[in-house]
PDB file of N, CA and C in Angstrom:
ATOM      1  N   UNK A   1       0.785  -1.198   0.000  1.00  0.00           N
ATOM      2  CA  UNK A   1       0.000   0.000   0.000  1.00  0.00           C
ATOM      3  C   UNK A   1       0.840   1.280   0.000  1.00  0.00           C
ATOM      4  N   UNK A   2       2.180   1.331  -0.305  1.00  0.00           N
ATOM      5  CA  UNK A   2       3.108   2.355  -0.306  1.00  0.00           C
ATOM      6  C   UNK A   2       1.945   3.395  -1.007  1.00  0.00           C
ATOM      7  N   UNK A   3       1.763   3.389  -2.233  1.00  0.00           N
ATOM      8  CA  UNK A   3       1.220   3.851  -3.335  1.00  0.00           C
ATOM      9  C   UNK A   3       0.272   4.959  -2.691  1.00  0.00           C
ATOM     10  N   UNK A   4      -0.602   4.271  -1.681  1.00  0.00           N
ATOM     11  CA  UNK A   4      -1.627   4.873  -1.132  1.00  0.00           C
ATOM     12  C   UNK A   4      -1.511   5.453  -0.108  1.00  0.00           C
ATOM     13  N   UNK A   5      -0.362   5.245   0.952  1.00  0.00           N
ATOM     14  CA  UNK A   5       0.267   5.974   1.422  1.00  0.00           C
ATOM     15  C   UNK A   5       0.792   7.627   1.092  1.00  0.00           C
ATOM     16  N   UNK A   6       1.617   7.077   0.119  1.00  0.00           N
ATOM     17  CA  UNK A   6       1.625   8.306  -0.339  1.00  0.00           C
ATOM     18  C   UNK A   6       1.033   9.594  -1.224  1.00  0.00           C
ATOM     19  N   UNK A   7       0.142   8.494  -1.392  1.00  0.00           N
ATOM     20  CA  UNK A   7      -0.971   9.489  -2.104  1.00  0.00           C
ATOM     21  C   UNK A   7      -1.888  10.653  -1.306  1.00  0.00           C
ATOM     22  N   UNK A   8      -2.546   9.905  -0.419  1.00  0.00           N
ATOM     23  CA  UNK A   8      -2.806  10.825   1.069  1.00  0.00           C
ATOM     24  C   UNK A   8      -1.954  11.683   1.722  1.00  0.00           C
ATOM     25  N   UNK A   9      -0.516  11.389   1.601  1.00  0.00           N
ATOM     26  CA  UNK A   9       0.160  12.305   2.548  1.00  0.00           C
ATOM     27  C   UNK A   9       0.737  13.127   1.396  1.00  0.00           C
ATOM     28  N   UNK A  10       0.647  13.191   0.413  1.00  0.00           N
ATOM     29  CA  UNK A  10       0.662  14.243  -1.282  1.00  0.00           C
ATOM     30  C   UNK A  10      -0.309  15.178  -1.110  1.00  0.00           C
ATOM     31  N   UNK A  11      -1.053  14.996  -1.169  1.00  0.00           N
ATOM     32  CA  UNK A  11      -2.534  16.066  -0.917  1.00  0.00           C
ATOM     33  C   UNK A  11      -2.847  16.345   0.388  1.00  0.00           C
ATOM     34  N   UNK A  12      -2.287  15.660   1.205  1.00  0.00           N
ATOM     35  CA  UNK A  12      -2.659  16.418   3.026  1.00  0.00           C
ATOM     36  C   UNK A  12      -4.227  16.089   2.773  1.00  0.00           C
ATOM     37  N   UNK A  13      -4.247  15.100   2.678  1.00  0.00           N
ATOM     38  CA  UNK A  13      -5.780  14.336   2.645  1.00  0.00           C
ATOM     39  C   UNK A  13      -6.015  13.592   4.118  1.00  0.00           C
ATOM     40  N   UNK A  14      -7.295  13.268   4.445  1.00  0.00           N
ATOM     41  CA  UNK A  14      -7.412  12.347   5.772  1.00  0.00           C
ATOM     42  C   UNK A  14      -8.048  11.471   5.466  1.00  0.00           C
ATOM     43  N   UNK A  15      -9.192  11.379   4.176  1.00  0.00           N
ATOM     44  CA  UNK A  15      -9.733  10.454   3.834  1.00  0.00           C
ATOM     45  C   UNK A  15      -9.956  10.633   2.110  1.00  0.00           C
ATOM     46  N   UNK A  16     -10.398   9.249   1.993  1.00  0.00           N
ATOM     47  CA  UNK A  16     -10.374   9.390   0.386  1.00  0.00           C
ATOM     48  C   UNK A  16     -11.237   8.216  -0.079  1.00  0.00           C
ATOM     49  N   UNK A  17     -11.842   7.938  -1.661  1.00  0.00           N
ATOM     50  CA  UNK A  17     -12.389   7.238  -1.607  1.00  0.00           C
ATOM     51  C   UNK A  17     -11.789   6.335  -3.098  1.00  0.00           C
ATOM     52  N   UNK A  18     -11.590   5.236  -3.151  1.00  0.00           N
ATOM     53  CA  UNK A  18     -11.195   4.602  -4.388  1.00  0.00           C
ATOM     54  C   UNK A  18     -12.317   3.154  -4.944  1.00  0.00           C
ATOM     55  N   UNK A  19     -12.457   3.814  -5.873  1.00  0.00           N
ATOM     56  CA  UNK A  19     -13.590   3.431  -6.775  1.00  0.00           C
ATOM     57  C   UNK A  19     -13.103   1.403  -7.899  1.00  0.00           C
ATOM     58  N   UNK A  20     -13.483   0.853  -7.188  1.00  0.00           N
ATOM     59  CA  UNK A  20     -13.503  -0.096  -7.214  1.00  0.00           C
ATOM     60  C   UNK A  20     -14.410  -1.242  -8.022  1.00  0.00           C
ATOM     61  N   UNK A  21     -14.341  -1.885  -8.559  1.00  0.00           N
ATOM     62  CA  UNK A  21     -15.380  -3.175  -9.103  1.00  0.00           C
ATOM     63  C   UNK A  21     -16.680  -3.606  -8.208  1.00  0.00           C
ATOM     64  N   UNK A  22     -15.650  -4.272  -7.344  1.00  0.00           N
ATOM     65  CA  UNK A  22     -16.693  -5.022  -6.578  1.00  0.00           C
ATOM     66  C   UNK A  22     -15.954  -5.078  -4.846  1.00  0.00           C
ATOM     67  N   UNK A  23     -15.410  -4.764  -4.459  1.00  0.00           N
ATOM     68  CA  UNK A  23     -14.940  -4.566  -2.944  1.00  0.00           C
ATOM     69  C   UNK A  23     -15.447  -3.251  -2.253  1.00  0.00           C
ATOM     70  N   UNK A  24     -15.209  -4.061  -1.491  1.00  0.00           N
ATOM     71  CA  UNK A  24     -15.702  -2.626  -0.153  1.00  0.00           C
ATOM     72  C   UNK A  24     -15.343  -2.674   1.231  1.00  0.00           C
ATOM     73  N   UNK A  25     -14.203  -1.701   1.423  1.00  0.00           N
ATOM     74  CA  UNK A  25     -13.491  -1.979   2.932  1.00  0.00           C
ATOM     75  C   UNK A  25     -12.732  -0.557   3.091  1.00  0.00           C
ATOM     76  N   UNK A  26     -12.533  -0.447   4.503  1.00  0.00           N
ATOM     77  CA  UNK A  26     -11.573   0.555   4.869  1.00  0.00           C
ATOM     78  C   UNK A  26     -10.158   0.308   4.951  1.00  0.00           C
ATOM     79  N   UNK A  27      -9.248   0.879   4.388  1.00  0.00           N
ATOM     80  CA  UNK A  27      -7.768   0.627   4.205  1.00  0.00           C
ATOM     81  C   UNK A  27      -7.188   2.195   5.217  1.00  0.00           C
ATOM     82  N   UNK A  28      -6.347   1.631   6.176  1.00  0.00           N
ATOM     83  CA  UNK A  28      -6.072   2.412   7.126  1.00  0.00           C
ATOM     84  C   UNK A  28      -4.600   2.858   6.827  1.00  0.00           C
ATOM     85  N   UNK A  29      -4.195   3.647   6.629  1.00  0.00           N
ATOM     86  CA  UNK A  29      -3.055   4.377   6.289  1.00  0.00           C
ATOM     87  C   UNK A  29      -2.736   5.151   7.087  1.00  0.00           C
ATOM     88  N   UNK A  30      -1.054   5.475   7.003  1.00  0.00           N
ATOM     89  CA  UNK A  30      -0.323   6.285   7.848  1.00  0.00           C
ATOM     90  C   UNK A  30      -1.015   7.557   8.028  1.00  0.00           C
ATOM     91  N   UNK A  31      -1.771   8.498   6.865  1.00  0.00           N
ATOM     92  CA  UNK A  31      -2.293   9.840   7.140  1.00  0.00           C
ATOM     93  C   UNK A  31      -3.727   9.954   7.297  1.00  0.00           C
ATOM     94  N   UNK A  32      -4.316   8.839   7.494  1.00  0.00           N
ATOM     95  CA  UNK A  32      -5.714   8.540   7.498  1.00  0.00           C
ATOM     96  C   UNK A  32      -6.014   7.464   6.868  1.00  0.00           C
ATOM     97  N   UNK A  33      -7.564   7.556   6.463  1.00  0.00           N
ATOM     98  CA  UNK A  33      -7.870   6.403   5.756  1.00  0.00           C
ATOM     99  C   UNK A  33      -8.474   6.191   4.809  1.00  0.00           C
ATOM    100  N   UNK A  34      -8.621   5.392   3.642  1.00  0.00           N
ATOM    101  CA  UNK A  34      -8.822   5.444   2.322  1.00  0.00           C
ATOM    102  C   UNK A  34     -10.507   3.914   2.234  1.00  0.00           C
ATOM    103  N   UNK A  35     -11.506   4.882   2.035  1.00  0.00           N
ATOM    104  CA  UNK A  35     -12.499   4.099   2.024  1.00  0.00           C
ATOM    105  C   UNK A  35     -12.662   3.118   0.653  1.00  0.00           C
ATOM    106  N   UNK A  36     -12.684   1.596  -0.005  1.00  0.00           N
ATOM    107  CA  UNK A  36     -12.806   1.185  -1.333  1.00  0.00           C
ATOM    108  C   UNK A  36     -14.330   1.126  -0.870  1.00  0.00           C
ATOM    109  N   UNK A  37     -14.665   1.597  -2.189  1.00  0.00           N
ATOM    110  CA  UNK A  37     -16.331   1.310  -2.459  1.00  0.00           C
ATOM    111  C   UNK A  37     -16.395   0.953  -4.072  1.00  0.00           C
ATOM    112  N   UNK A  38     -17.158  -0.021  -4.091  1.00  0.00           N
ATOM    113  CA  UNK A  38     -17.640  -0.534  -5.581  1.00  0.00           C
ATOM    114  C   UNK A  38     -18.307   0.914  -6.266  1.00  0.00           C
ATOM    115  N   UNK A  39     -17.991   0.503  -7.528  1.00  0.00           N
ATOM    116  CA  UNK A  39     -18.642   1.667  -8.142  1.00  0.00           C
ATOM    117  C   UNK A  39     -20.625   1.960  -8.454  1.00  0.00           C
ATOM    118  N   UNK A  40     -20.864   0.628  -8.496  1.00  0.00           N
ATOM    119  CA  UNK A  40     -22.504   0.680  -8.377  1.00  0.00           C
ATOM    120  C   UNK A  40     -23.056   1.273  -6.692  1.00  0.00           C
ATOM    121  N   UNK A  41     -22.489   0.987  -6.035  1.00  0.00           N
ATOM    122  CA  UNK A  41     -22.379   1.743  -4.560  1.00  0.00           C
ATOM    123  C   UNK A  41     -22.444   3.468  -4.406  1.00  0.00           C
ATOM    124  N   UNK A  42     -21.447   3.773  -4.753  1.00  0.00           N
ATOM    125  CA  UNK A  42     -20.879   4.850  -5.332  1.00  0.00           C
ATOM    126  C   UNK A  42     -21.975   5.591  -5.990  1.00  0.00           C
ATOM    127  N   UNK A  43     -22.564   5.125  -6.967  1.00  0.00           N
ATOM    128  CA  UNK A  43     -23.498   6.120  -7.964  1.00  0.00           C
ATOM    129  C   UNK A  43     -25.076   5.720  -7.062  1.00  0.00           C
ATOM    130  N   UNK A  44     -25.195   4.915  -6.722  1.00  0.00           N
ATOM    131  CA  UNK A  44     -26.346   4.948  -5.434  1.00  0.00           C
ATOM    132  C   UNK A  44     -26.574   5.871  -4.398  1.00  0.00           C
ATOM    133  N   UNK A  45     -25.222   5.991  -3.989  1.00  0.00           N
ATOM    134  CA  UNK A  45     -25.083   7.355  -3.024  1.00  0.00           C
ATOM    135  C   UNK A  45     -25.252   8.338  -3.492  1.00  0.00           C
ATOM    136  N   UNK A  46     -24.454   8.510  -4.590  1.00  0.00           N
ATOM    137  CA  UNK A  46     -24.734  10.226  -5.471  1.00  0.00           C
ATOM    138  C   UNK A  46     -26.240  10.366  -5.928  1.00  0.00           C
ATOM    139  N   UNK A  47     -27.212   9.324  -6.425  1.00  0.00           N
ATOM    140  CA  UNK A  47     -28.391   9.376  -6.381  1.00  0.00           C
ATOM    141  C   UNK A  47     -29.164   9.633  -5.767  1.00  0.00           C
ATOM    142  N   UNK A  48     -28.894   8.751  -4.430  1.00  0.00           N
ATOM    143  CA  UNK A  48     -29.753   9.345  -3.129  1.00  0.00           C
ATOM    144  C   UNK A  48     -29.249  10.887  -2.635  1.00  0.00           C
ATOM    145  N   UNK A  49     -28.200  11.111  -2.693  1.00  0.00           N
ATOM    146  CA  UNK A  49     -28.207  12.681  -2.292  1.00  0.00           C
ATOM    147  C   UNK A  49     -28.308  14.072  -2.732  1.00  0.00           C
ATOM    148  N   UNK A  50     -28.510  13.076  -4.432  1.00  0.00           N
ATOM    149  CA  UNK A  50     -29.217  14.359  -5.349  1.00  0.00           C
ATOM    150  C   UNK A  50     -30.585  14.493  -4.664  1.00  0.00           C
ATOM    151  N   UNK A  51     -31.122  13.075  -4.887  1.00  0.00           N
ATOM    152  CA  UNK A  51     -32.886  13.186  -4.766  1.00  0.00           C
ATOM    153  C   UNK A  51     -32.861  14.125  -3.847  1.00  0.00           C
ATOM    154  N   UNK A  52     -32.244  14.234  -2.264  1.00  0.00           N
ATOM    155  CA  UNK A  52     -31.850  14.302  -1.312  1.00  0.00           C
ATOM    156  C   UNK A  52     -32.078  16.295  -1.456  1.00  0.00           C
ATOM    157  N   UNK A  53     -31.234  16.334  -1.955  1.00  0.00           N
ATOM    158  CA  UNK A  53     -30.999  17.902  -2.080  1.00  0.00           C
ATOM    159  C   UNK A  53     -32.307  18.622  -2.748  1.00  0.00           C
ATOM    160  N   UNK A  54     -32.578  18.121  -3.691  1.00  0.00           N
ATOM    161  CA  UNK A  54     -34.245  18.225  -5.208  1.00  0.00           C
ATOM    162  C   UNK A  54     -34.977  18.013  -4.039  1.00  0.00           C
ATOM    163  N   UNK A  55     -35.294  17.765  -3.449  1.00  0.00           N
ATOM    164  CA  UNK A  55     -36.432  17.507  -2.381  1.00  0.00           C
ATOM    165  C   UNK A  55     -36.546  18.645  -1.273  1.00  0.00           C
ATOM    166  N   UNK A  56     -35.220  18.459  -0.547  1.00  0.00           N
ATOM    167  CA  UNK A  56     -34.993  19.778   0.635  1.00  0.00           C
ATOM    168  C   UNK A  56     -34.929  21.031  -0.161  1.00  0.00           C
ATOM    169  N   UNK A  57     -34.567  21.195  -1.337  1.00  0.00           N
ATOM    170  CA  UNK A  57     -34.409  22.821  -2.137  1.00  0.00           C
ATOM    171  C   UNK A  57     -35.554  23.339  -2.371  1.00  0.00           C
ATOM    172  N   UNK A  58     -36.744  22.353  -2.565  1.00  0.00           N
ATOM    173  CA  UNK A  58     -38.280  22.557  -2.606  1.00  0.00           C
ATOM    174  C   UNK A  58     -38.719  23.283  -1.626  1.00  0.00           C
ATOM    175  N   UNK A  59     -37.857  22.959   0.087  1.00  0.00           N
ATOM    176  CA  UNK A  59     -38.668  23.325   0.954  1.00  0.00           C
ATOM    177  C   UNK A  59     -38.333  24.916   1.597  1.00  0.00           C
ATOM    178  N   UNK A  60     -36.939  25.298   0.909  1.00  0.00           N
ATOM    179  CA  UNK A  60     -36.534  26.441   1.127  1.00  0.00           C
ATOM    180  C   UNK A  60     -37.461  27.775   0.592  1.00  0.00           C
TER     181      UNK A  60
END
């Protein structure tokens, strides 16, 4: 995990997310930690928090 190591401590990142097939786990690194999420996961979330937003912007 060098790779990812240093990728986080490149950007002064604490967390991050890497877009994956089919896994899903937390990878704990020296500058924080790097969440894998599948990519059908991934666009589920961004879905729900569009709807998410389109819904609450209604109520403003």
């Amino acid at each position: 995990m060098p790779a990812l190591n240093e990728a986080t401590a490149e950007h002064s990142q604490k967390s991050a997310i890497l877009v994956t097939k089919n896994e899903h786990e937390k990878i704990f690194v020296d500058h924080g930690v790097i969440n894998a999420v599948p990519m059908w996961r991934l666009l589920l979330d961004l879905s729900e928090v569009r709807a998410w937003f389109a819904i609450g912007s209604a109520y403003l």
